[in-house]
N, C-alpha and C. Protein backbone atom coordinates (compact mmCIF):
# COMPACT_ATOMS: atom_id res chain seq x y z
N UNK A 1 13.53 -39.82 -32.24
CA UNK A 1 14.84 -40.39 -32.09
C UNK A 1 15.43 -40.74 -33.46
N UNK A 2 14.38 -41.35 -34.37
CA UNK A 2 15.22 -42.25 -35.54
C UNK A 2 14.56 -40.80 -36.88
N UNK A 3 15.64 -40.45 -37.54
CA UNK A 3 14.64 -39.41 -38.62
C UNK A 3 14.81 -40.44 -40.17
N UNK A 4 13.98 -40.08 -40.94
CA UNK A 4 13.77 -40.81 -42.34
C UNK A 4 14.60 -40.03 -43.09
N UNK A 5 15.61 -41.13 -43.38
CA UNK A 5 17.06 -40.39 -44.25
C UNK A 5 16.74 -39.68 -45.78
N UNK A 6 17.19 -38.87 -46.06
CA UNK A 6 16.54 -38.42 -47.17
C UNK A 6 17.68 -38.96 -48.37
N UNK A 7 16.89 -39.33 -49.62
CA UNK A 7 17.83 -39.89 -50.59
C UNK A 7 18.90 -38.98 -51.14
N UNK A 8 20.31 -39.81 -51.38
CA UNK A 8 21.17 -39.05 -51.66
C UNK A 8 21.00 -38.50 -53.25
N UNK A 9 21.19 -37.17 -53.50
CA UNK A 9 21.26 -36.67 -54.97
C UNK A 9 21.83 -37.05 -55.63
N UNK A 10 23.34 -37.72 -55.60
CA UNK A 10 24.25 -38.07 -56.13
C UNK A 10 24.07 -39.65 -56.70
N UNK A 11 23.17 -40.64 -55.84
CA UNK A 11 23.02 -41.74 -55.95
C UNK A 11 21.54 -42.02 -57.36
N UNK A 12 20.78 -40.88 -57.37
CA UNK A 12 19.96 -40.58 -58.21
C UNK A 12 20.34 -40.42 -58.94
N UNK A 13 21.65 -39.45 -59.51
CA UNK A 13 22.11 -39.39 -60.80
C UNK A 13 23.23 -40.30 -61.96
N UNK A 14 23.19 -41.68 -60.75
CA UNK A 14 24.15 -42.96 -61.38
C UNK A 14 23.39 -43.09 -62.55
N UNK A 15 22.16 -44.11 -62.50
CA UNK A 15 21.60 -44.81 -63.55
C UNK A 15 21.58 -43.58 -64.85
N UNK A 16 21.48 -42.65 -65.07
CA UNK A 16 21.41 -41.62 -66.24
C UNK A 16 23.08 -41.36 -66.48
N UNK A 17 24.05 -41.25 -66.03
CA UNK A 17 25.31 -41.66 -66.72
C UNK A 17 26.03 -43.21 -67.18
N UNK A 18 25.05 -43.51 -67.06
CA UNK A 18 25.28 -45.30 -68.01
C UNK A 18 24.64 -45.27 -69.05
N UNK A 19 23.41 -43.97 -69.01
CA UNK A 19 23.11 -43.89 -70.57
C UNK A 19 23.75 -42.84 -71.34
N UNK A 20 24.85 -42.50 -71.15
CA UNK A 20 25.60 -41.32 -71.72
C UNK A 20 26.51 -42.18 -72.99
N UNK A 21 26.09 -41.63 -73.88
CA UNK A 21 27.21 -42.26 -75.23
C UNK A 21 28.42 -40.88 -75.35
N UNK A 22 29.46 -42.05 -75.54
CA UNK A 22 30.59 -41.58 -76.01
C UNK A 22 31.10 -41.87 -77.40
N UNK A 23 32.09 -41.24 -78.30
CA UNK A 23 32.70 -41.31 -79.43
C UNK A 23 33.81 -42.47 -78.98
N UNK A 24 34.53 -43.17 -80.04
CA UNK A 24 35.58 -43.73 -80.07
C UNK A 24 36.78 -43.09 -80.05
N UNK A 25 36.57 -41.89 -79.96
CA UNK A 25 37.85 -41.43 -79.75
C UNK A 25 37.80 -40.90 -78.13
N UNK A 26 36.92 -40.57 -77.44
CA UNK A 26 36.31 -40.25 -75.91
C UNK A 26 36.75 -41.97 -75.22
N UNK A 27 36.44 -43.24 -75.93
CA UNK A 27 37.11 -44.27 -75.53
C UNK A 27 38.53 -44.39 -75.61
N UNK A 28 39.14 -43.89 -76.21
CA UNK A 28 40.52 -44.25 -76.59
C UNK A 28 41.39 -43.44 -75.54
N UNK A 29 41.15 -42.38 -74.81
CA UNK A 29 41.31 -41.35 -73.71
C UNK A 29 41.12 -41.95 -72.29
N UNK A 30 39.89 -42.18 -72.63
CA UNK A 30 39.25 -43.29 -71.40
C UNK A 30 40.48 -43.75 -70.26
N UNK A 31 40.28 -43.78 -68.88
CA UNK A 31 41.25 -43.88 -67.82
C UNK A 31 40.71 -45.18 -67.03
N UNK A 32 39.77 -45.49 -67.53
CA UNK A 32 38.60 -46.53 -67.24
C UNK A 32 39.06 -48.41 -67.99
N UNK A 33 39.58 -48.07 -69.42
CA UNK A 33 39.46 -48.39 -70.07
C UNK A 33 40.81 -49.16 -69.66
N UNK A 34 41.31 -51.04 -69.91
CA UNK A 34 43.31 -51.40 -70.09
C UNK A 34 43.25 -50.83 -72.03
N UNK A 35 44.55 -50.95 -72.05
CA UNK A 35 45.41 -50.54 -73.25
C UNK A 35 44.55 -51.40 -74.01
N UNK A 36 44.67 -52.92 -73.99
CA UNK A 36 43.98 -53.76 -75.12
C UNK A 36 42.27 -53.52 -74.95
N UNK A 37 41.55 -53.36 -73.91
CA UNK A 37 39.88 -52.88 -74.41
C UNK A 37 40.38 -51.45 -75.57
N UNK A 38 41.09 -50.99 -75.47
CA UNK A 38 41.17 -49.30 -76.15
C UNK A 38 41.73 -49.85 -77.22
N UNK A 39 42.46 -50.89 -77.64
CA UNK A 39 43.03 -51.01 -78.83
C UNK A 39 41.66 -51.59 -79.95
N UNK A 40 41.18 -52.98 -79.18
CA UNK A 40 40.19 -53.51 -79.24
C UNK A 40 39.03 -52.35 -79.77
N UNK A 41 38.53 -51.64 -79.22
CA UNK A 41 37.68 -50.33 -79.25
C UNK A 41 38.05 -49.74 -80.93
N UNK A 42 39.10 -49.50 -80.70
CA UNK A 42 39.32 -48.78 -81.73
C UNK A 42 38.94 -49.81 -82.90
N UNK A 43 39.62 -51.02 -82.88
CA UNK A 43 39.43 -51.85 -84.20
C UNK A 43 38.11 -51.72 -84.46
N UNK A 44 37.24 -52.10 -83.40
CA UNK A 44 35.57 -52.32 -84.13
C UNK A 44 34.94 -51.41 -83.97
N UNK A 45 34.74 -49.72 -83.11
CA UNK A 45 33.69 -48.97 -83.17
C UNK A 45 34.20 -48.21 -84.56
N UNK A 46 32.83 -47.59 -84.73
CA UNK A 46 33.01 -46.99 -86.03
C UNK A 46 33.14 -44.99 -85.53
N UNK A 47 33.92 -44.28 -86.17
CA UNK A 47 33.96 -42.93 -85.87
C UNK A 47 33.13 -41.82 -85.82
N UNK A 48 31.89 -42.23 -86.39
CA UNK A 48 30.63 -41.31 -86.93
C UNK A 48 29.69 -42.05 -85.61
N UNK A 49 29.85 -42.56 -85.11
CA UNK A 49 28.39 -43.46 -84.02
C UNK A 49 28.98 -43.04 -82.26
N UNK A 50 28.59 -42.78 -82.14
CA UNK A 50 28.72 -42.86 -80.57
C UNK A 50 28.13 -44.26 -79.89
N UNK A 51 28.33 -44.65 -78.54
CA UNK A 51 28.28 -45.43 -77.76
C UNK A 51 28.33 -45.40 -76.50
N UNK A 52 27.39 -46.36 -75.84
CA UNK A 52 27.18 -46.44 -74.13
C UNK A 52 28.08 -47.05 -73.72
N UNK A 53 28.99 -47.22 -72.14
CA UNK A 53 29.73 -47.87 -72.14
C UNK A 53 29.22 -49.50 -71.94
N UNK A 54 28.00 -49.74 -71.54
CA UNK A 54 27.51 -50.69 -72.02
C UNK A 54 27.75 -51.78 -73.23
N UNK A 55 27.22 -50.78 -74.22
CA UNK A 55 27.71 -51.16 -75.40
C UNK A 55 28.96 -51.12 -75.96
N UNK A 56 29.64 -50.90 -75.09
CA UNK A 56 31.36 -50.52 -75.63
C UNK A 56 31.72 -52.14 -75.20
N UNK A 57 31.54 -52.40 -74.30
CA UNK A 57 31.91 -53.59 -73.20
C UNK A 57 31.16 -54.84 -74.52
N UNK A 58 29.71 -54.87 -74.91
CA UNK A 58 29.54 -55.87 -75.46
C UNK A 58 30.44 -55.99 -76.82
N UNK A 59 31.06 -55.44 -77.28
CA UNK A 59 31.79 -55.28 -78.49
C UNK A 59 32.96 -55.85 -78.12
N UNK A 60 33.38 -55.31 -76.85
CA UNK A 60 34.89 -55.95 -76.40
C UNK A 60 34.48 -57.53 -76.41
N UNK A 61 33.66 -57.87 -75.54
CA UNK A 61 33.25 -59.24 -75.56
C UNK A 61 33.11 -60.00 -76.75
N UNK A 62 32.12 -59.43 -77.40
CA UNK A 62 32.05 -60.30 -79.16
C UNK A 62 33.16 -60.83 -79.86
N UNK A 63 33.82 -59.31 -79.80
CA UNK A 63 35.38 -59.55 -80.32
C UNK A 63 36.25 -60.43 -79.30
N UNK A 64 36.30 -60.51 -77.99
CA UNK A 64 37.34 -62.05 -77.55
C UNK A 64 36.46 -63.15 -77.86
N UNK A 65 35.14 -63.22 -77.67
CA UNK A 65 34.72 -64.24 -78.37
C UNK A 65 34.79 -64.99 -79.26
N UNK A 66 34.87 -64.17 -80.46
CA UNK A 66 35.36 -64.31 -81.80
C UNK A 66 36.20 -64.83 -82.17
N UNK A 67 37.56 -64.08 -81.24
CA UNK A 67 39.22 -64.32 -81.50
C UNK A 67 39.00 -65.95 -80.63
N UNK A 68 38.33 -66.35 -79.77
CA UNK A 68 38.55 -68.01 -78.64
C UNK A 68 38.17 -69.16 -80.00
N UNK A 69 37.30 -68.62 -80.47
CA UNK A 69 36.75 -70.23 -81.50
C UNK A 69 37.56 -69.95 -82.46
């Protein structure tokens, strides 16, 4: 009656696109991204480094941090 669902493929391949780095200029395109994270982005990543969006996000943070005190 009840069958054992088989895992979705698609749901397997989340966690490995959170480790995908992008350029700062791949952020600045970004549809993901408001106007000020992309402005923000631009001020502090550097052009030669790529980045996770992970790490894109802690940068945005540092920097409002920064700008509050």
């Amino acid at each position: 009656m009840f069958t054992k669902k088989e895992p979705d493929p698609k749901k397997t391949d989340t966690p490995q696109k959170n480790n995908q780095k992008y350029s700062k200029s791949q952020f600045a395109e970004s549809r993901q991204l408001s106007r000020m994270e992309k402005d923000i982005l631009a001020a502090v990543l550097l052009d030669q480094q790529t980045y996770t969006l992970q790490e894109a996000q802690e940068h945005i943070q540092q920097f409002m941090n920064g700008e509050a005190q």
